[in-house]
Protein backbone atom coordinates (compact mmCIF):
# COMPACT_ATOMS: atom_id res chain seq x y z
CA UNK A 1 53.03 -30.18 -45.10
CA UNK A 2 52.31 -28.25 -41.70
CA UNK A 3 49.33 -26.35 -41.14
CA UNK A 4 48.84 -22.56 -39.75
CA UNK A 5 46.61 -21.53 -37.04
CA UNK A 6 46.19 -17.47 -36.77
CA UNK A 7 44.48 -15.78 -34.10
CA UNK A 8 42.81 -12.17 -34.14
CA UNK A 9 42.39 -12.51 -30.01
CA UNK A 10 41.27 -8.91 -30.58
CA UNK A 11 38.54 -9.56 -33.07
CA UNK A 12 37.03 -12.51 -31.48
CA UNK A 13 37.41 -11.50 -27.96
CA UNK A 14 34.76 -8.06 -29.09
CA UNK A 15 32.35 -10.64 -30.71
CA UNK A 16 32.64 -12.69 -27.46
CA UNK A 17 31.80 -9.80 -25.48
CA UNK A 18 28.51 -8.72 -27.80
CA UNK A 19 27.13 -11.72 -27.15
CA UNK A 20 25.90 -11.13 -23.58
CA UNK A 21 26.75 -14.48 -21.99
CA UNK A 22 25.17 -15.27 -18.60
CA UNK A 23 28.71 -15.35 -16.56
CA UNK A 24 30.93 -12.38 -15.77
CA UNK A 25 34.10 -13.06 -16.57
CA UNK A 26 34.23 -15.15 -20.65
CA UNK A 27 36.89 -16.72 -22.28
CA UNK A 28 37.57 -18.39 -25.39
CA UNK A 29 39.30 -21.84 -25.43
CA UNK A 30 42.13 -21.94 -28.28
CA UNK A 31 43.19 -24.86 -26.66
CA UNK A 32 40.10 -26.87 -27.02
CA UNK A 33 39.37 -25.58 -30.61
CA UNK A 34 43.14 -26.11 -31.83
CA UNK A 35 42.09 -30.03 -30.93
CA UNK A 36 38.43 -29.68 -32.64
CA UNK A 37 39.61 -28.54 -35.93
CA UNK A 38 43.30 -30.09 -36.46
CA UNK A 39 44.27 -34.08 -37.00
CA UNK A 40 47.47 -33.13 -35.50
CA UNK A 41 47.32 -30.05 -32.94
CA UNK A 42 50.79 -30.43 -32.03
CA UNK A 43 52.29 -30.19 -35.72
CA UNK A 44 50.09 -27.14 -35.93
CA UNK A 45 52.23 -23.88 -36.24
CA UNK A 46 50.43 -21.63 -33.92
CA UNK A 47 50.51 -17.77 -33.66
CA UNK A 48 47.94 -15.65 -31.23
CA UNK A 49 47.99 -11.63 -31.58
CA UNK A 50 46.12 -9.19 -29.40
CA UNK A 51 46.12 -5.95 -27.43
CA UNK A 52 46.49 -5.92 -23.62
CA UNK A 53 46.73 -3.92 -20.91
CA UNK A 54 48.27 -6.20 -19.05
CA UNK A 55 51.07 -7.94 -20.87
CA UNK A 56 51.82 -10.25 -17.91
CA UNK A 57 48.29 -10.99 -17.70
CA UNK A 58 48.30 -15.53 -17.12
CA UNK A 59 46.16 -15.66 -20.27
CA UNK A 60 49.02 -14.82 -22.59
CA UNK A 61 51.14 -17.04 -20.12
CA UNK A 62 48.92 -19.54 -20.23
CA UNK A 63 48.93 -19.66 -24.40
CA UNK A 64 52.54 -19.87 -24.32
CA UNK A 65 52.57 -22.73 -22.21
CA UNK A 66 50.51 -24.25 -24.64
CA UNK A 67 53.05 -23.71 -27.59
CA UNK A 68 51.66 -20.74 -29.00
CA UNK A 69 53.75 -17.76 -30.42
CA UNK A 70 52.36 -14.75 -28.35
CA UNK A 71 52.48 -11.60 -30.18
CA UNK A 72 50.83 -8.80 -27.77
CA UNK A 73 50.29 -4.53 -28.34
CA UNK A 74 49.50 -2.04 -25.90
CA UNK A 75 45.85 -1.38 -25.73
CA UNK A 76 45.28 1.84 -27.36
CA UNK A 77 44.18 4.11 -30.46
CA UNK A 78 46.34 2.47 -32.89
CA UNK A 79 46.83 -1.16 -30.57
CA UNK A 80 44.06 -2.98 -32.98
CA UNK A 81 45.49 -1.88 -35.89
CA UNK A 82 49.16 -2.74 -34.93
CA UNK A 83 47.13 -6.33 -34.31
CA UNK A 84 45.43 -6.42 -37.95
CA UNK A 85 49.14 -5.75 -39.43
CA UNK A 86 50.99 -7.85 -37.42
CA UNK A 87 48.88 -10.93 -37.98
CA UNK A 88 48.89 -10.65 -41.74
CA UNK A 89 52.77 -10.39 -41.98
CA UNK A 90 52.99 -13.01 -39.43
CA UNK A 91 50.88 -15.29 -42.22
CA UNK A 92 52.63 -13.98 -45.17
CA UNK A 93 56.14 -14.75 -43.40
CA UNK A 94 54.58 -18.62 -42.35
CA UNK A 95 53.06 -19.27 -45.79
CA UNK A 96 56.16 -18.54 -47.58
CA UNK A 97 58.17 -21.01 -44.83
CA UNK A 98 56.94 -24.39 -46.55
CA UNK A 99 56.98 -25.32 -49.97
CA UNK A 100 54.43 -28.45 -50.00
CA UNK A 101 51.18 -25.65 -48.85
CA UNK A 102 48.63 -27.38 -45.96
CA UNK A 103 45.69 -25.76 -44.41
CA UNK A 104 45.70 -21.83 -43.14
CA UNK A 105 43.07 -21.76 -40.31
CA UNK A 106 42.32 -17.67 -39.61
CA UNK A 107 40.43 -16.53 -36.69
CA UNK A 108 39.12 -13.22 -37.67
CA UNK A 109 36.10 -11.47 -39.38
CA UNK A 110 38.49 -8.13 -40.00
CA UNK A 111 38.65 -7.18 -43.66
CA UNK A 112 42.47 -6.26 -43.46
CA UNK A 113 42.84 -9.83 -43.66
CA UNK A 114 42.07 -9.89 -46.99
CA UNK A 115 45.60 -9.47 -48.30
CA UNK A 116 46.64 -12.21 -46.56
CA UNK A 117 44.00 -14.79 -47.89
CA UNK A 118 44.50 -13.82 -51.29
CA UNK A 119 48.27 -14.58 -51.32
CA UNK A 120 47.58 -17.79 -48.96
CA UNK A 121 44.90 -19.27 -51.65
CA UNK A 122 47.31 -18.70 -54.89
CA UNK A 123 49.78 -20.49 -53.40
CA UNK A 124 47.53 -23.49 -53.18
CA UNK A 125 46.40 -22.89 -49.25
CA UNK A 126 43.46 -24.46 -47.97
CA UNK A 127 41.95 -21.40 -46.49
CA UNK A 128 39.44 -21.79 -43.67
CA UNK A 129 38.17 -18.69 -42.33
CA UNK A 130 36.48 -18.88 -38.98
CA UNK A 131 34.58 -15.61 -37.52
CA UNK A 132 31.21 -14.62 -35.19
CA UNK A 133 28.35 -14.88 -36.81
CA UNK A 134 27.45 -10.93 -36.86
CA UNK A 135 31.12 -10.26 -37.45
CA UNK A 136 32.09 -11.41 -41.25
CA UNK A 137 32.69 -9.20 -43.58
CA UNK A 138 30.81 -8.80 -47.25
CA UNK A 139 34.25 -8.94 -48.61
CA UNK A 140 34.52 -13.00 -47.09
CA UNK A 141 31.60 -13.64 -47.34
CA UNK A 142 31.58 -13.40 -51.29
CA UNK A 143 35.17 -14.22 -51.71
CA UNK A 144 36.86 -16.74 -53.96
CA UNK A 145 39.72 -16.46 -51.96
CA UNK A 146 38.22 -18.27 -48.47
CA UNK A 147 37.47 -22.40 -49.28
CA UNK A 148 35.23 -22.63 -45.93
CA UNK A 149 33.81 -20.22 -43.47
CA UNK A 150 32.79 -21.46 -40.49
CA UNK A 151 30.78 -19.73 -37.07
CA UNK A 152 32.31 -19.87 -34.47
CA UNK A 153 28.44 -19.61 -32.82
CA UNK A 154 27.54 -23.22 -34.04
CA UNK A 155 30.77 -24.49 -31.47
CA UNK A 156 30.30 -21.68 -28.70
CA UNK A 157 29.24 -24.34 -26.29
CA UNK A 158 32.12 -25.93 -26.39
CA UNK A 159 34.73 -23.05 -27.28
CA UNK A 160 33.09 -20.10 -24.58
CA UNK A 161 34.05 -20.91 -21.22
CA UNK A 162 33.36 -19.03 -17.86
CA UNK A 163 36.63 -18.04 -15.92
CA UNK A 164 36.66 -19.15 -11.79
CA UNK A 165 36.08 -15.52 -9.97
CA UNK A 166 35.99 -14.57 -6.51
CA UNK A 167 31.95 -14.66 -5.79
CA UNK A 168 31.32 -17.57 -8.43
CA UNK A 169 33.44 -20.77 -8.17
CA UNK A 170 32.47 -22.57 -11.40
CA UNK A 171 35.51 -22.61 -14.29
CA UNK A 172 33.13 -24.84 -17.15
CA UNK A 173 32.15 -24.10 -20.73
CA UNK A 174 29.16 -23.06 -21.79
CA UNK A 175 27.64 -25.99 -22.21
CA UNK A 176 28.00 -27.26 -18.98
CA UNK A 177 26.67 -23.80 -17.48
CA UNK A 178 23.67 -24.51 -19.15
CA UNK A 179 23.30 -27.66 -18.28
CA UNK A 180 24.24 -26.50 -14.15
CA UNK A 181 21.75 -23.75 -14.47
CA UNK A 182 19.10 -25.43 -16.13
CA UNK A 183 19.43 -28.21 -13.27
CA UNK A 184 19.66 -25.65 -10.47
CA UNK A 185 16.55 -24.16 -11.89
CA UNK A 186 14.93 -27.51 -11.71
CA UNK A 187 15.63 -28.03 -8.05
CA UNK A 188 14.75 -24.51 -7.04
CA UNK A 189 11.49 -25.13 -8.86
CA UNK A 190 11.31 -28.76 -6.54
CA UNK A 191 12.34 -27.18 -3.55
CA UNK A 192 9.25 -24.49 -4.04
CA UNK A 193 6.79 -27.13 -4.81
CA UNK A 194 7.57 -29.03 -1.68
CA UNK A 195 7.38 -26.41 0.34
CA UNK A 196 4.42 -25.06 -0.86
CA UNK A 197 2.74 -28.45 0.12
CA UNK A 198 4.14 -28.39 3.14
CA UNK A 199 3.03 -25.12 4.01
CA UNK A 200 -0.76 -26.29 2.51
CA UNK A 201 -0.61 -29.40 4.31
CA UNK A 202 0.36 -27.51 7.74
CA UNK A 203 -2.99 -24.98 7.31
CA UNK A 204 -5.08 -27.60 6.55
CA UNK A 205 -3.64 -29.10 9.65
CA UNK A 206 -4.54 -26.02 11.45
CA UNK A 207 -8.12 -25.89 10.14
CA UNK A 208 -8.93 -29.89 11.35
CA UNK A 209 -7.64 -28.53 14.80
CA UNK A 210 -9.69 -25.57 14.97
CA UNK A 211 -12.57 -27.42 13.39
CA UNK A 212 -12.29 -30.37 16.25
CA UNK A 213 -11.92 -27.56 18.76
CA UNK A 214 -15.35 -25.68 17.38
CA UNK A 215 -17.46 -28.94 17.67
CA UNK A 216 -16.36 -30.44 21.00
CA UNK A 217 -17.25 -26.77 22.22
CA UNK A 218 -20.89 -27.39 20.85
CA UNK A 219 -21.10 -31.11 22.09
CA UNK A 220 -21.02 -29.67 26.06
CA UNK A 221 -24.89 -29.38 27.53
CA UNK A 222 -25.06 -26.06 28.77
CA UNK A 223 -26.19 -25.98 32.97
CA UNK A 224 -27.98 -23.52 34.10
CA UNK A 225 -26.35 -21.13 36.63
CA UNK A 226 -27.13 -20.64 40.16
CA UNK A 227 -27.89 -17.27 39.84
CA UNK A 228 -30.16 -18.22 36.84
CA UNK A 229 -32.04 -20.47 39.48
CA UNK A 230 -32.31 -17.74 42.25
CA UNK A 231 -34.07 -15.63 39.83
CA UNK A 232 -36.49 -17.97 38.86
CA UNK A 233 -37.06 -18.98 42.07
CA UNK A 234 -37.91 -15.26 43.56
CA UNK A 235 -40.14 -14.89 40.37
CA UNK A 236 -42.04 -17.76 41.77
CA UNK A 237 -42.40 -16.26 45.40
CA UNK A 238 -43.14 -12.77 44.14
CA UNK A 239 -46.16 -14.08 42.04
CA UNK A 240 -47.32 -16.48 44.81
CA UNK A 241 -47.02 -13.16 47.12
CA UNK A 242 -49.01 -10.89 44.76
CA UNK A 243 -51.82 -13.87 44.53
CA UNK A 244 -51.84 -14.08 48.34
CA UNK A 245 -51.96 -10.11 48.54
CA UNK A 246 -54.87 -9.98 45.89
CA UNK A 247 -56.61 -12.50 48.30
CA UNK A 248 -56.58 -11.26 51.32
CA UNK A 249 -58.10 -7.63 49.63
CA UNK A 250 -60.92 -9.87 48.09
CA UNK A 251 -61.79 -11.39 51.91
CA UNK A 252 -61.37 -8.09 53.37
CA UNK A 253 -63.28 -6.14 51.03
CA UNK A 254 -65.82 -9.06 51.16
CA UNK A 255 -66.05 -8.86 55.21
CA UNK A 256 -66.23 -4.83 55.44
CA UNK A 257 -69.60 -5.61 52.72
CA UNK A 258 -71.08 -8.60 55.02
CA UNK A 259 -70.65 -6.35 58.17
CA UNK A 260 -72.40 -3.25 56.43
CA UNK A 261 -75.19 -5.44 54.95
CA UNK A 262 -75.27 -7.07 59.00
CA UNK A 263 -75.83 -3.38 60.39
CA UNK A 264 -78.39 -2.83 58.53
């Protein structure tokens, strides 16, 4: 008994890109989920179909390497149709291959699979049907045909992964981005808080200084100035002056009445 493993790249890669994921460049590990859902990965017959506009691109390298039969169309009008009809006659061919029938695991939410699951479940297939969330079709979602649908959203964390670029070094699934970011946030958040109380405890600092400053400035006696002195000093010799003056009138005044009074 050998199980099947069929990939819509096409399909899931458009419900990896609607779902807005904090990194630029997403990918989905088939590598990780062949592991995850299979007791035996390596007795796993294993097809992947997409479009491309690069054909040489490492990804499809990279799948091949991994013992996957890589099936690729020119990305175009008709490339994700050519990708819907290759990947059902790709399962009818492998379900008619064995005679004791195992488990078919699809990877699409496309309705033309629909043929395919039909002829895969009369023959006594274990069909598991595994699509986005927002992606599955009415017709699977109802169908007799499918024995299990799963999401591929309940595993993202461990499926989604964020490709290494150029200005962003990290090449970790989702789940570990989260976990980075959310403890990056946390630091940032530490860093701020410290610094903030540094800055505080540098202005109240400041404030003691300029407080010390203020009150040893009020503790000094303040001296009178010479020129302060002077002019007290002249006040006192120009009143003593007008006294004398006013004096001297009275005794002359009194001396010019004597001598009149004498004359007499």
């Amino acid at each position: 008994m050998t199980d099947i493993l069929l990939i819509d790249n096409s399909n899931i890669i458009i419900g990896l890109q609607k779902r807005n994921y904090p990194f630029k460049k997403e990918r989905f590990d088939y590598g990780e989920f062949l592991n995850m859902v299979f007791e035996q990965p390596s007795e796993v017959e294993k097809i992947l179909v997409g479009s491309t506009s690069f054909p040489k691109d490492t990804f499809w390298e990279n799948m091949k390497s991994k013992g996957f039969e890589v099936i690729t169309f020119e990305r175009g009008r008709n490339g994700e149709k050519q990708v819907d009809t290759e990947i059902v006659a790709q399962g009818l061919d492998a379900i008619g291959r064995y005679e004791n029938p195992g488990k078919l695991v699809l990877m699409s939410g496309d309705a033309d699979m629909n043929p395919l699951v039909k002829r895969a479940h009369s023959r006594g297939w274990f069909v598991e049907l595994w699509t986005w969330n927002s992606d599955i079709k009415l017709e699977y979602s109802q169908s007799e045909n499918i024995d299990t649908i799963k999401y591929i959203d309940d595993y993202e964390e461990d499926l989604v992964y964020h490709e290494q670029t150029s200005d962003d070094p990290h090449n970790e699934t989702l789940r570990y981005y989260r976990i980075r970011s959310a403890r990056e946030k946390e630091e940032k958040e530490e860093k701020r808080r410290l610094e903030k109380i540094e800055k505080d405890r540098k202005r109240e600092e400041q404030r003691i200084i300029r407080q010390q400053r203020q009150k040893k400035l009020e503790d000094v006696p303040i001296k009178e100035t010479p020129s302060k002195q002077i002019d007290e000093d002249t006040n006192k010799v120009g009143v003593g002056t007008v006294v004398g003056g006013i004096l001297l009138a009275s005794m002359a005044i009194a001396g010019t009445i004597f001598g009149i009074k004498s004359k007499k």
